[in-house]
N, C-alpha and C. Protein backbone atom coordinates (compact mmCIF):
# COMPACT_ATOMS: atom_id res chain seq x y z
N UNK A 1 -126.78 147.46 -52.61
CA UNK A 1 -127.17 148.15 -51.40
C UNK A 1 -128.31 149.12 -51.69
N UNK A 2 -128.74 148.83 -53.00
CA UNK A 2 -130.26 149.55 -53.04
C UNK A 2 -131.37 149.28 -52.38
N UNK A 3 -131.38 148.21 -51.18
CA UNK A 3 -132.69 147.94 -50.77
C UNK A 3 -133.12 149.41 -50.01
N UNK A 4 -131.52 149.78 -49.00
CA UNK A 4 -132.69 150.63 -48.00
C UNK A 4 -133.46 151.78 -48.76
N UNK A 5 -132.49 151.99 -49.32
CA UNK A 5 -132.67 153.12 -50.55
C UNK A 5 -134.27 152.96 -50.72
N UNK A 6 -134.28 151.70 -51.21
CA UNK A 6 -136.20 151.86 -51.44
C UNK A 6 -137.23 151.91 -50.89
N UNK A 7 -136.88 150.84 -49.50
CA UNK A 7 -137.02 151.22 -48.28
C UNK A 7 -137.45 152.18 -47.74
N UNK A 8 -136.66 153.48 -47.55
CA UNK A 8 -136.84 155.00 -47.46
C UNK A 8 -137.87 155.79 -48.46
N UNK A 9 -137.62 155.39 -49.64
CA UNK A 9 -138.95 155.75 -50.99
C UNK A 9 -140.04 154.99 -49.85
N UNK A 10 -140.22 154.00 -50.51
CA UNK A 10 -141.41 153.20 -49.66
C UNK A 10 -142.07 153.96 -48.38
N UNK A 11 -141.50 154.32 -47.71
CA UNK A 11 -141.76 154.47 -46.25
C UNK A 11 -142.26 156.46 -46.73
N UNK A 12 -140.93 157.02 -47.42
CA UNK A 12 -141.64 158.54 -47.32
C UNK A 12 -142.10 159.09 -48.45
N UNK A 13 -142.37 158.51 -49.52
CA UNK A 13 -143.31 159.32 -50.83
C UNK A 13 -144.45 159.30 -50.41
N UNK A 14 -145.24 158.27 -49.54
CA UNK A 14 -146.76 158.07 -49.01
C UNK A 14 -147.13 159.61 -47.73
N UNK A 15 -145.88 159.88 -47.30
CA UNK A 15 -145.95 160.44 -46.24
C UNK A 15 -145.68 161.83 -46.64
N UNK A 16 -144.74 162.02 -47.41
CA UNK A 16 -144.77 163.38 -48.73
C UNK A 16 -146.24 164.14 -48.99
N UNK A 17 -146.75 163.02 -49.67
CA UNK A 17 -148.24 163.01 -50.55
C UNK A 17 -148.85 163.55 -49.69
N UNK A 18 -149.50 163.12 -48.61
CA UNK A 18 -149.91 163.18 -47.29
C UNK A 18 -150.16 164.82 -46.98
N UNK A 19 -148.79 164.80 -46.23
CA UNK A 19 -148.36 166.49 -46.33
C UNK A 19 -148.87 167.58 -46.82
N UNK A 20 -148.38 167.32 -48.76
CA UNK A 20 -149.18 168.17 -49.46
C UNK A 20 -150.40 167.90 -49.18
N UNK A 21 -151.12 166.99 -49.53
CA UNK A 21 -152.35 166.86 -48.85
C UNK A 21 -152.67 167.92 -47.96
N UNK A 22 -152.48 167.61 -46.86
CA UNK A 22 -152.60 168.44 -45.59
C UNK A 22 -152.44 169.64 -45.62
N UNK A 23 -151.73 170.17 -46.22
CA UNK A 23 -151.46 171.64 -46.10
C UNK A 23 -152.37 172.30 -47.16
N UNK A 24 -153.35 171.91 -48.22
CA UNK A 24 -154.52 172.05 -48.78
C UNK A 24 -155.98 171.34 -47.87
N UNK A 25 -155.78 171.09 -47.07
CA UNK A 25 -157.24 170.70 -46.50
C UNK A 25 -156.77 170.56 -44.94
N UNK A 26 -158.41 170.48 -44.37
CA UNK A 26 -158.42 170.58 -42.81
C UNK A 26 -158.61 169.12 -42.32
N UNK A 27 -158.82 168.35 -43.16
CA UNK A 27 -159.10 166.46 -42.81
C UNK A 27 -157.98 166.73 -41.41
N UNK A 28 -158.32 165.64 -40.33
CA UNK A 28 -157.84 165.29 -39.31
C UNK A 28 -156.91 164.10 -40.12
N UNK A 29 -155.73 163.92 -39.66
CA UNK A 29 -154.98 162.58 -39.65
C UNK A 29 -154.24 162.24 -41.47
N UNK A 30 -154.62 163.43 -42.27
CA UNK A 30 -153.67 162.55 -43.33
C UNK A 30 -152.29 162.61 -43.32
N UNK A 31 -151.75 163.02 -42.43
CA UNK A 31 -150.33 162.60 -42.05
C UNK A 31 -149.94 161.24 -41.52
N UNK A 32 -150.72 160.99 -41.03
CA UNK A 32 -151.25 160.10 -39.97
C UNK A 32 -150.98 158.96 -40.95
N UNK A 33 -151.86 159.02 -42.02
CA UNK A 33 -152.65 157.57 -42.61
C UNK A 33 -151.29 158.11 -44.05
N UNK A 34 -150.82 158.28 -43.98
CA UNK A 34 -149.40 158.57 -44.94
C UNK A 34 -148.37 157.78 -44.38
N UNK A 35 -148.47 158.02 -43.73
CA UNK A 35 -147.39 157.66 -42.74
C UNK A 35 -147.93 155.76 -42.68
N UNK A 36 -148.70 155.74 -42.30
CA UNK A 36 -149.34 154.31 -42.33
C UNK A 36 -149.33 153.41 -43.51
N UNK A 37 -149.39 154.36 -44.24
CA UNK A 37 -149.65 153.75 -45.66
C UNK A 37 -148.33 153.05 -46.26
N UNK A 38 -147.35 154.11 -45.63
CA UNK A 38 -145.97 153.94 -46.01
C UNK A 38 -145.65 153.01 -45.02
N UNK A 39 -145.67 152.82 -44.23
CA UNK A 39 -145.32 151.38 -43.39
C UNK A 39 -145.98 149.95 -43.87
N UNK A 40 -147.25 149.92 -44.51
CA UNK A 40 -147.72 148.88 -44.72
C UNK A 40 -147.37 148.56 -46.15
N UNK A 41 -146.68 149.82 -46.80
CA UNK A 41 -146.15 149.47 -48.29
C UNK A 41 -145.28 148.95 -47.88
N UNK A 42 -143.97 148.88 -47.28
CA UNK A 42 -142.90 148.36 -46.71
C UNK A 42 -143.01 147.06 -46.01
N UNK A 43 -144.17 146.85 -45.63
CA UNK A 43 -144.04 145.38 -45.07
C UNK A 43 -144.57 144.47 -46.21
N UNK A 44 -145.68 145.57 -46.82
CA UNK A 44 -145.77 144.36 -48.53
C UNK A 44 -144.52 144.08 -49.23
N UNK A 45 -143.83 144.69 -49.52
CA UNK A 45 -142.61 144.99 -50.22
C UNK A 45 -141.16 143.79 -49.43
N UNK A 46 -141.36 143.86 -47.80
CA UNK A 46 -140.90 142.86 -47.21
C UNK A 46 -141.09 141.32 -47.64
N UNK A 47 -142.31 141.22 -47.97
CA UNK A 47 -143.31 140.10 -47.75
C UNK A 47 -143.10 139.29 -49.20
N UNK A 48 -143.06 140.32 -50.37
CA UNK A 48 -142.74 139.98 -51.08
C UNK A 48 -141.64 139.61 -51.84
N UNK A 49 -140.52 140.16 -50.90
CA UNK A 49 -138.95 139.31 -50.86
C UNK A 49 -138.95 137.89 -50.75
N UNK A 50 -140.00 137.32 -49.96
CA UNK A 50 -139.68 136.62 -49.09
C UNK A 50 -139.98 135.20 -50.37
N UNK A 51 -140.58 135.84 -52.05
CA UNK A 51 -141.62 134.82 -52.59
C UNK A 51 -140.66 135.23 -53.58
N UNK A 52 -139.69 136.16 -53.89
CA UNK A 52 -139.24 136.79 -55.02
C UNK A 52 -137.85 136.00 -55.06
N UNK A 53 -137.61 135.83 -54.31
CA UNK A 53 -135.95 135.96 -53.85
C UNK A 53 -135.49 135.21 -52.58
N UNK A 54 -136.37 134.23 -53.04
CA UNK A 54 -136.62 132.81 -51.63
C UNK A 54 -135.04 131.82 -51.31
N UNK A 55 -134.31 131.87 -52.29
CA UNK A 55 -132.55 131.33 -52.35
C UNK A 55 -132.42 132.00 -51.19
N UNK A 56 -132.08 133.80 -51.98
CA UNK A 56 -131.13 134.54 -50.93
C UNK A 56 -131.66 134.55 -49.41
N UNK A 57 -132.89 134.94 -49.22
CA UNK A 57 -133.41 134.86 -47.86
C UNK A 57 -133.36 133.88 -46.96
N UNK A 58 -132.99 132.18 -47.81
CA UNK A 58 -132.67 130.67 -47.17
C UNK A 58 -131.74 130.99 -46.75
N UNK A 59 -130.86 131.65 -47.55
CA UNK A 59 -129.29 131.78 -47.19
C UNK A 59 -128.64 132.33 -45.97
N UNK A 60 -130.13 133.42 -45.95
CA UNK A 60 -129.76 134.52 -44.34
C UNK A 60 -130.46 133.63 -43.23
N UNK A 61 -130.14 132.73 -43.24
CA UNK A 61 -130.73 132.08 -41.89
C UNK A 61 -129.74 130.83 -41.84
N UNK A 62 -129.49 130.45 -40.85
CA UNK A 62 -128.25 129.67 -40.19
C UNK A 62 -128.56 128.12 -40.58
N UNK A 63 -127.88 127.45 -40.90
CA UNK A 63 -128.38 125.92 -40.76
C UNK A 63 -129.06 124.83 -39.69
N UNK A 64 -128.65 125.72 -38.86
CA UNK A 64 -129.12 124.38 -37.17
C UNK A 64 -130.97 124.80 -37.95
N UNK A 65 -131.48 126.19 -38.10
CA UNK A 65 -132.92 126.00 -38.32
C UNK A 65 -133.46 125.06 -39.03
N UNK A 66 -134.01 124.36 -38.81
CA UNK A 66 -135.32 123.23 -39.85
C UNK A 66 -135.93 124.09 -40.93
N UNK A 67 -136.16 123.16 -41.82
CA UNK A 67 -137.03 123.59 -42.88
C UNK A 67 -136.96 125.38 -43.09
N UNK A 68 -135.82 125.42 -43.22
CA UNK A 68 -135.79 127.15 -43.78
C UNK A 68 -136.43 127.79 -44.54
N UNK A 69 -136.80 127.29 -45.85
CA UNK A 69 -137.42 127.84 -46.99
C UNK A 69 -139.08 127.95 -46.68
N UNK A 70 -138.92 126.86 -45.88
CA UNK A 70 -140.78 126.73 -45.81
C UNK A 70 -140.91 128.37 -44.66
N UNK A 71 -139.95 128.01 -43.48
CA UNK A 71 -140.08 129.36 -42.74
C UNK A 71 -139.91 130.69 -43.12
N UNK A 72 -139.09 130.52 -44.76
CA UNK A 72 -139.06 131.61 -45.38
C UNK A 72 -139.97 132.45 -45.90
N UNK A 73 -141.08 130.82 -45.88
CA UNK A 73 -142.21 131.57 -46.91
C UNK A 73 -143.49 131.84 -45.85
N UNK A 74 -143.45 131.39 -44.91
CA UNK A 74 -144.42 131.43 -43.72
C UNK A 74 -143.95 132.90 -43.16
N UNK A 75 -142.60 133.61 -42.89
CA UNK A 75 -142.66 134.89 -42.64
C UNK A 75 -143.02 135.91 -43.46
N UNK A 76 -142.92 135.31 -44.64
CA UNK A 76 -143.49 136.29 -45.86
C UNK A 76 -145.16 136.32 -45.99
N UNK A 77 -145.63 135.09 -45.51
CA UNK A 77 -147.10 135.53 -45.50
C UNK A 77 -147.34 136.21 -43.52
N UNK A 78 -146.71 136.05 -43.19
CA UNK A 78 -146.77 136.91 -41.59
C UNK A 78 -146.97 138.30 -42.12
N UNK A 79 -145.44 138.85 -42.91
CA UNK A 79 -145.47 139.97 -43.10
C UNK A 79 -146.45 140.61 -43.88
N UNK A 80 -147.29 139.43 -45.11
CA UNK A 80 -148.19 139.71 -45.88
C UNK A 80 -149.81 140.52 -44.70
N UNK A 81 -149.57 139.46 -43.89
CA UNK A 81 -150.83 139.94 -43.11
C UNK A 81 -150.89 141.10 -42.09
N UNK A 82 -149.00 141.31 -41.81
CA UNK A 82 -149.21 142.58 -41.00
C UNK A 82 -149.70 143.66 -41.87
N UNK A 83 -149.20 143.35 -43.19
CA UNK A 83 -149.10 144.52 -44.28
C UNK A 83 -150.43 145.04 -43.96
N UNK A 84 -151.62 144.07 -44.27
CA UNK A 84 -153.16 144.47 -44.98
C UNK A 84 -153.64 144.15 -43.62
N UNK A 85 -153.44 144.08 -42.08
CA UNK A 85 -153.88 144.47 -40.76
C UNK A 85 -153.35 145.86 -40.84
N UNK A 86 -152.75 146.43 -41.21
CA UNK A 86 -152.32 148.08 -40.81
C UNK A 86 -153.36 148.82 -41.62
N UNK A 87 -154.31 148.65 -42.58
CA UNK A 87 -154.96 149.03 -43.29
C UNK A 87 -156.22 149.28 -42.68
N UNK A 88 -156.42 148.60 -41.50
CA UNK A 88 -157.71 148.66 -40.68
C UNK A 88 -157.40 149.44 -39.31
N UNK A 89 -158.17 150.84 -38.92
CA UNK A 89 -158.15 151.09 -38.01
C UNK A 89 -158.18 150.18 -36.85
N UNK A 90 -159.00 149.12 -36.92
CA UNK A 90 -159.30 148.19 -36.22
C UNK A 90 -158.06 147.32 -35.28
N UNK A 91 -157.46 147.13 -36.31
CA UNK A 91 -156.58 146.41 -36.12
C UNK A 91 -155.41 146.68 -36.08
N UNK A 92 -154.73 147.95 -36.84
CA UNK A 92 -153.91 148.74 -36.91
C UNK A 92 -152.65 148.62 -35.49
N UNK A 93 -153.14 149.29 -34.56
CA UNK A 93 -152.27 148.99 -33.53
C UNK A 93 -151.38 148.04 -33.12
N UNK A 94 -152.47 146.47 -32.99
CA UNK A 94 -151.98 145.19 -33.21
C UNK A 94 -151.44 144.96 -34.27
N UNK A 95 -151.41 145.39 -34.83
CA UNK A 95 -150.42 145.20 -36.51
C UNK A 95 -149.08 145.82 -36.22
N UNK A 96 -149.44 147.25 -35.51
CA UNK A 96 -147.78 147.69 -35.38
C UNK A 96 -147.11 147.32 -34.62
N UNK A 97 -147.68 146.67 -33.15
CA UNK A 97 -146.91 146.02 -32.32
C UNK A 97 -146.42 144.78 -33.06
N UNK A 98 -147.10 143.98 -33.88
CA UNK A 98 -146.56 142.57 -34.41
C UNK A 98 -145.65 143.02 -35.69
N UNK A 99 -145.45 144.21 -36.15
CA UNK A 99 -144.54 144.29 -37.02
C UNK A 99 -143.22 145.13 -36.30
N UNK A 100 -143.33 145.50 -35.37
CA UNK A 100 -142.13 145.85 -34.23
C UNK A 100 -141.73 144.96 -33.80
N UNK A 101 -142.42 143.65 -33.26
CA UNK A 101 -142.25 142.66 -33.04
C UNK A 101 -141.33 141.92 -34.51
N UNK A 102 -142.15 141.88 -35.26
CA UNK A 102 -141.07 141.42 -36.35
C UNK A 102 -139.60 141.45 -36.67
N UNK A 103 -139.59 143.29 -36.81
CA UNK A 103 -138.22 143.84 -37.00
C UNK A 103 -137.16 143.53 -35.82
N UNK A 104 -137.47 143.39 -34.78
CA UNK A 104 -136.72 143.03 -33.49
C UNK A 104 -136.28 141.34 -33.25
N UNK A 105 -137.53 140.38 -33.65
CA UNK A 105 -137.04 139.12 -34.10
C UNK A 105 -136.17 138.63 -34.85
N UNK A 106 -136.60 139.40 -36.15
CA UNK A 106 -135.51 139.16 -37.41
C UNK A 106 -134.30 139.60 -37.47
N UNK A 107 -134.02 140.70 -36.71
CA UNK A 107 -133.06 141.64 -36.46
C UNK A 107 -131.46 140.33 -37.03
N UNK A 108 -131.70 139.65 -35.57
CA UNK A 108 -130.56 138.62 -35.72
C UNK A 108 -130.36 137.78 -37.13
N UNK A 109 -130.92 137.82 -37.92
CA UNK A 109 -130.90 137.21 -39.08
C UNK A 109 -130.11 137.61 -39.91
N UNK A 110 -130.56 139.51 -39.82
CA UNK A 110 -129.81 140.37 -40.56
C UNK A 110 -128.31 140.58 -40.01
N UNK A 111 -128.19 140.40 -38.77
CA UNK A 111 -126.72 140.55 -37.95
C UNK A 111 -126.13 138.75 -38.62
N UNK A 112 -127.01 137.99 -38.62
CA UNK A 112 -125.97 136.59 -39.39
C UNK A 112 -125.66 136.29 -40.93
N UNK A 113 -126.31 137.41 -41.68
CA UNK A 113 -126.52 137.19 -42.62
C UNK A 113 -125.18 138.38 -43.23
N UNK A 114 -124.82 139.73 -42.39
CA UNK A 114 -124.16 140.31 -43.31
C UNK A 114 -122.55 139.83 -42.41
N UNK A 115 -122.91 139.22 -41.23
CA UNK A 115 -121.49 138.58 -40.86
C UNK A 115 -120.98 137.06 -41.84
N UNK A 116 -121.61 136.83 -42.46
CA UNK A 116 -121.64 135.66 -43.23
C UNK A 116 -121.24 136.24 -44.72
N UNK A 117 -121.93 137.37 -45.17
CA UNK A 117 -121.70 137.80 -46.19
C UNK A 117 -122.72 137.04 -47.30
N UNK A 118 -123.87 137.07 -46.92
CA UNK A 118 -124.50 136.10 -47.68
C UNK A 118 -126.44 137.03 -47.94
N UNK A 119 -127.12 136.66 -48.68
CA UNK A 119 -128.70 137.47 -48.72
C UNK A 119 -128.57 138.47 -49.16
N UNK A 120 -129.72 139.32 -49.51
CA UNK A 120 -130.01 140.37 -50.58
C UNK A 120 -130.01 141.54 -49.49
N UNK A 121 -129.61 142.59 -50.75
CA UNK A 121 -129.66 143.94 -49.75
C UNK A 121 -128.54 145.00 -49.20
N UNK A 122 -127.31 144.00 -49.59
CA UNK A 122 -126.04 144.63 -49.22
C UNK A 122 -125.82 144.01 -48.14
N UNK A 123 -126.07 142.86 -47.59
CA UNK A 123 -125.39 142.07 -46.61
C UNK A 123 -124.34 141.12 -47.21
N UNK A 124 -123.96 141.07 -48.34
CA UNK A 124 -122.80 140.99 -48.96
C UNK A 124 -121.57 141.82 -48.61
N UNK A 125 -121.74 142.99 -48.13
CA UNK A 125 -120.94 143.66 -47.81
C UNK A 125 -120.26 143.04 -46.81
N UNK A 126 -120.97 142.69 -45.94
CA UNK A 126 -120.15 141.74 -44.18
C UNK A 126 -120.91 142.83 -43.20
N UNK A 127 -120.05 142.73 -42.14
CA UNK A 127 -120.71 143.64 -40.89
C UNK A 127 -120.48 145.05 -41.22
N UNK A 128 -120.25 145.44 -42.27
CA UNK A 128 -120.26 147.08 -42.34
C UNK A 128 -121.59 147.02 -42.56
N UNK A 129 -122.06 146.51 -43.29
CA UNK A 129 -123.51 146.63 -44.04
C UNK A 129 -124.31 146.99 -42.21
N UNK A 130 -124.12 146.49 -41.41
CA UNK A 130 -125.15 146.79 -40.05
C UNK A 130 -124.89 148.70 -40.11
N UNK A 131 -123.67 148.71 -40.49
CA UNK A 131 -123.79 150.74 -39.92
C UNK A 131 -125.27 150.87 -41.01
N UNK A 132 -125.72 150.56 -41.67
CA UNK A 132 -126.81 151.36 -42.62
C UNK A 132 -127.97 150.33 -42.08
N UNK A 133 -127.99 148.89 -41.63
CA UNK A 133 -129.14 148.33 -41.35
C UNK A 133 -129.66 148.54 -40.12
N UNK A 134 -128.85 148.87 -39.03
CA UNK A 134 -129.12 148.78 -37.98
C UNK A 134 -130.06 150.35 -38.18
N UNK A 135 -129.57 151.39 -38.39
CA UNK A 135 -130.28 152.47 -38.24
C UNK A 135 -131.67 152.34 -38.84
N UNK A 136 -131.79 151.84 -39.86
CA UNK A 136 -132.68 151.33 -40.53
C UNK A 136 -133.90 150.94 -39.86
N UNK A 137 -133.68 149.80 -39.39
CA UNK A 137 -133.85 148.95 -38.35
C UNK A 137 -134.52 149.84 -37.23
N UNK A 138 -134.11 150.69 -36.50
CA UNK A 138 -134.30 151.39 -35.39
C UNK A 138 -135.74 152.69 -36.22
N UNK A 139 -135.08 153.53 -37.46
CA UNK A 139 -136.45 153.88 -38.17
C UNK A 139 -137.81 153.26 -38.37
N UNK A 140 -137.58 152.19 -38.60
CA UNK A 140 -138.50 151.36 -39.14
C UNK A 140 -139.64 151.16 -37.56
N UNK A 141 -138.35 150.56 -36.48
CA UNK A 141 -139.22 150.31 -35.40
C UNK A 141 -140.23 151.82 -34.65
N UNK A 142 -139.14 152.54 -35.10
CA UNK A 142 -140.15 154.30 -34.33
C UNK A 142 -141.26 153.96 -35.34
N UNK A 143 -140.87 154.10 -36.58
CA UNK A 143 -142.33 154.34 -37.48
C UNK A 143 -143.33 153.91 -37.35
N UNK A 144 -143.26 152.28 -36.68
CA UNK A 144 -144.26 152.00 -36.59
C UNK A 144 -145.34 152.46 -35.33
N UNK A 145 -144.24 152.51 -34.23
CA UNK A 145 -144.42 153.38 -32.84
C UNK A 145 -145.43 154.64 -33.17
N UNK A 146 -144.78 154.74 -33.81
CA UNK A 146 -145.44 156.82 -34.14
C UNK A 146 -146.60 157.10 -35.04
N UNK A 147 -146.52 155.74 -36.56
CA UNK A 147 -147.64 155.49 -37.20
C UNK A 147 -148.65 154.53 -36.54
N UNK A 148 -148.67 153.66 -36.12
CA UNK A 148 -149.78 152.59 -36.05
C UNK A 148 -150.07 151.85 -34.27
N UNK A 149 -148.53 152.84 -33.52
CA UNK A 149 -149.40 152.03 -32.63
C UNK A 149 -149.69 153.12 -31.39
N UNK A 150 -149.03 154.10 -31.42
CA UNK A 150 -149.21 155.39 -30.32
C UNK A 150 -150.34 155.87 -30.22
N UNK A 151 -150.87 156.42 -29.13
CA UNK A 151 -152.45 156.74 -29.12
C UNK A 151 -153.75 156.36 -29.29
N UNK A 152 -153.61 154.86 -29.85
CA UNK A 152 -154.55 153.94 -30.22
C UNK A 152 -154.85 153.20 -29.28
N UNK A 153 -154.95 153.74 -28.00
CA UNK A 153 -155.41 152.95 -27.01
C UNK A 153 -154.82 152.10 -26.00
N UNK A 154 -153.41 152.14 -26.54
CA UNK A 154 -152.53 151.79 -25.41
C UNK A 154 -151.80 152.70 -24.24
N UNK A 155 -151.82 153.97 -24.81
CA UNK A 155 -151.63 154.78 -23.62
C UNK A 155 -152.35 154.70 -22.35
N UNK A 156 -153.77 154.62 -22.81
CA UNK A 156 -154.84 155.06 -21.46
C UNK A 156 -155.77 154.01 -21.50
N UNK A 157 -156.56 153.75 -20.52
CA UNK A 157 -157.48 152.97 -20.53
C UNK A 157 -159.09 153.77 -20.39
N UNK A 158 -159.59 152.96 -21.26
CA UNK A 158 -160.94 153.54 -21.85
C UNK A 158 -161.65 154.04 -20.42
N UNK A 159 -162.18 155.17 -20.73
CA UNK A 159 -163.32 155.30 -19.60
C UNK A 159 -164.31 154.82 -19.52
N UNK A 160 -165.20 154.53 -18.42
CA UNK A 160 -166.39 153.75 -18.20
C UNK A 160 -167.83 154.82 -18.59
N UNK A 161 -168.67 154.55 -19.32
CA UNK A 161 -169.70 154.66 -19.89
C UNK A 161 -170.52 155.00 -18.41
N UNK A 162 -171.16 156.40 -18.19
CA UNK A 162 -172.46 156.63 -17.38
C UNK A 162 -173.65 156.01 -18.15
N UNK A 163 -174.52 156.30 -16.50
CA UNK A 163 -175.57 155.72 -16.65
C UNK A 163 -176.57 156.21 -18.41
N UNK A 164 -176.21 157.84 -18.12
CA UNK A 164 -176.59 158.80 -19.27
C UNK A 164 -176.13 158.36 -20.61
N UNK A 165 -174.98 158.41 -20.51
CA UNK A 165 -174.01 157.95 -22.13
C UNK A 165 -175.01 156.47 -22.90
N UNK A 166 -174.72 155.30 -21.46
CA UNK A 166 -175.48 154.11 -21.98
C UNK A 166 -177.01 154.58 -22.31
N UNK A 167 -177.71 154.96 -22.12
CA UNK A 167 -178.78 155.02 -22.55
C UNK A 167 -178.77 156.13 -23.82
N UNK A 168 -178.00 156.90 -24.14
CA UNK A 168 -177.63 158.31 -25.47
C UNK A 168 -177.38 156.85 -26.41
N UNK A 169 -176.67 155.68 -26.35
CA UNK A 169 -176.10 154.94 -27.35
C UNK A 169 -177.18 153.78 -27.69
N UNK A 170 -178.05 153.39 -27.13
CA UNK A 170 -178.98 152.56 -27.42
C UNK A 170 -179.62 153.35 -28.64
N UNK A 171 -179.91 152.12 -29.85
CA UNK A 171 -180.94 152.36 -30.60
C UNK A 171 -182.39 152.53 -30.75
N UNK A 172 -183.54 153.37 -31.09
CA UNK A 172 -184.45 153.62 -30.79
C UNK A 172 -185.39 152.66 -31.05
């Protein structure tokens, strides 16, 4: 049951660092990008379950699915790409919605996997193991909420450019 454990490292030594950071300098946002950093370590760290430890992860998925292992390894490069999309302002947002998206998909995997008693992580335990995943689970989804996708443009919609502005942005 050491995963969440690392999990939690993963997610708050980046966001620690950060902090101190911050409280020595006036930079805008290194809480911000701590916090980010630590979410996209966690989905590498996901991603790379998925190539490490490819048995147990077959195991957490039900039989009616087709080709499990191959889907095992196709969510591991999903998660690979949310990882290194959170790394780009650009893209960032869309990264946290598709890795909220993730955690909420997979969710059920983890609910069949520790009722089965089967996969890495302490889902051996059975359904107790959900009192520590589920919360988990629910962290993970704020974090990404709060790191990568809040304020980035989904709140509000952009304002429209005057006549003045468009012509300030043209090159000379």
């Amino acid at each position: 049951m050491i995963t969440p454990l690392i999990v939690l490292t993963i997610l708050f030594v980046p966001l620690l660092i950060a902090a101190a950071i911050a409280r020595r300098t006036t930079a805008d946002g290194v809480i911000k990008l701590g916090g980010v950093l630590g979410y996209a370590a966690a989905f590498a760290f996901f991603s790379i379950g998925h190539f490490v430890i490819t048995d147990e992860m077959v195991s957490m998925l039900p039989d009616f699915i087709p080709a499990r292992r191959p889907f095992v390894y196709a969510t591991g490069l999903l998660e690979a790409g949310l990882a290194l999309a959170l790394l780009s302002k650009r893209t960032r947002p869309y990264a946290g919605i598709g890795c909220i998206a993730v955690l909420v998909l997979f969710f059920p995997g983890n609910i069949y996997a520790a009722v089965h008693g089967v996969g890495p992580g302490g889902h051996q335990w059975g359904p107790v193991y959900l009192l520590v995943r589920a919360p988990l689970q629910a962290l993970l989804i704020f974090w990404g909420y709060w790191f990568a996708v809040r304020g980035r443009g989904f709140s509000s919609l952009p304002r429209r450019l005057g006549t003045d502005e468009l012509e300030q942005r043209k090159c000379p």
